[in-house]
C-alpha atoms as a PDB file:
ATOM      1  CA  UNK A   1     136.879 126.411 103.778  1.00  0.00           C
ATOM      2  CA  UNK A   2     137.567 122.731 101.878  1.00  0.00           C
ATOM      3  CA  UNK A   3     134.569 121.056 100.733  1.00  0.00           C
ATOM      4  CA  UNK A   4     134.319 117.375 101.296  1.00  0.00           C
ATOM      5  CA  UNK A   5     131.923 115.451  99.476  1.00  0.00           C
ATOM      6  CA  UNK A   6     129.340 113.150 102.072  1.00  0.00           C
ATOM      7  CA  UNK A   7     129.383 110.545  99.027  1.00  0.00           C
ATOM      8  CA  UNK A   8     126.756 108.227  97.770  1.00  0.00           C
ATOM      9  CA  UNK A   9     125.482 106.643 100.797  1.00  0.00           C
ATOM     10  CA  UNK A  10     124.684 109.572 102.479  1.00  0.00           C
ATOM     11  CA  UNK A  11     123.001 111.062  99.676  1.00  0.00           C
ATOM     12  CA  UNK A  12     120.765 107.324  99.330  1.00  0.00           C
ATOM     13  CA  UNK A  13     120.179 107.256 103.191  1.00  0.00           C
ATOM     14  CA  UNK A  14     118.868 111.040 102.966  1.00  0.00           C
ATOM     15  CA  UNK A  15     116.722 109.989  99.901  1.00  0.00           C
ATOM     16  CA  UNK A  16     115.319 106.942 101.504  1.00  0.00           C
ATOM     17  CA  UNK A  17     114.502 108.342 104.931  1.00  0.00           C
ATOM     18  CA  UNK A  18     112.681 111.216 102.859  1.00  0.00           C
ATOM     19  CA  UNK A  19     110.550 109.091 100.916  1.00  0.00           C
ATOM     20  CA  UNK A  20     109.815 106.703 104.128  1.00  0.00           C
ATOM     21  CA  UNK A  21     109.039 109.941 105.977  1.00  0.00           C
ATOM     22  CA  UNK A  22     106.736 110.614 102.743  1.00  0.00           C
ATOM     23  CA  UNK A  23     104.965 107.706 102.237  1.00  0.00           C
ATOM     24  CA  UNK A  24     101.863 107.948 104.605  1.00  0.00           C
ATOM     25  CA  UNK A  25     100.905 111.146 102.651  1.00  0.00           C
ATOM     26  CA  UNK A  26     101.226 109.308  99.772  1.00  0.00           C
ATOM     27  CA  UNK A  27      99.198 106.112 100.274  1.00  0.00           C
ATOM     28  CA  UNK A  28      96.536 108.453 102.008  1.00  0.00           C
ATOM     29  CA  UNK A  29      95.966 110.164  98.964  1.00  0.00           C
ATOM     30  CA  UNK A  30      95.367 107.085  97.089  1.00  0.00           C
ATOM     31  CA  UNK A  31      92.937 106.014  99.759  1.00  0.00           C
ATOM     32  CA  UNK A  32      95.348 103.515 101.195  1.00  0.00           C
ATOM     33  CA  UNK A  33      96.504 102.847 105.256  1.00  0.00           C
ATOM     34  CA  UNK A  34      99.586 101.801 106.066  1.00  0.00           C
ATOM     35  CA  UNK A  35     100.222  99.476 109.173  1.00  0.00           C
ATOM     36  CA  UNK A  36     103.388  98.493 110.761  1.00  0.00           C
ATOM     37  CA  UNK A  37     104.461  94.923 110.120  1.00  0.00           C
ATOM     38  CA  UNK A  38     106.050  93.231 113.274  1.00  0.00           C
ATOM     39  CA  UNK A  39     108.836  90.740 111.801  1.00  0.00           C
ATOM     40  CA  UNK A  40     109.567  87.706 114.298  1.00  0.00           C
ATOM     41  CA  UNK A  41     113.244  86.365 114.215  1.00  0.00           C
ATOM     42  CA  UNK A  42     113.124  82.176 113.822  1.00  0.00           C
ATOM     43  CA  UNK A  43     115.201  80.692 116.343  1.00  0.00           C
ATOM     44  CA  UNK A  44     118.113  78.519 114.813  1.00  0.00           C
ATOM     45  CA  UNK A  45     117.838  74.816 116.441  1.00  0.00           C
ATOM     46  CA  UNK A  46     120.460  74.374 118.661  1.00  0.00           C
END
């Protein structure tokens, strides 16, 4: 059995998605709400 190293990006995508998944917790212990911000795309002129 070889061992293959996932590299750096998987190790930063695990880290991020595990503070992300965190982060409600977080702000609810400092009394805090978070609410999902809806981003609009600008339409280029044509």
């Amino acid at each position: 059995m070889n061992y293959a190293d996932p590299g750096v990006d998987y190790y930063e995508e695990r880290y991020r998605e595990q503070v992300l998944k965190q982060l409600p917790h977080r702000t609810a212990s400092l009394d805090y709400a978070l609410h999902r911000r809806e981003y609009l795309r600008r339409q280029s002129p044509a």
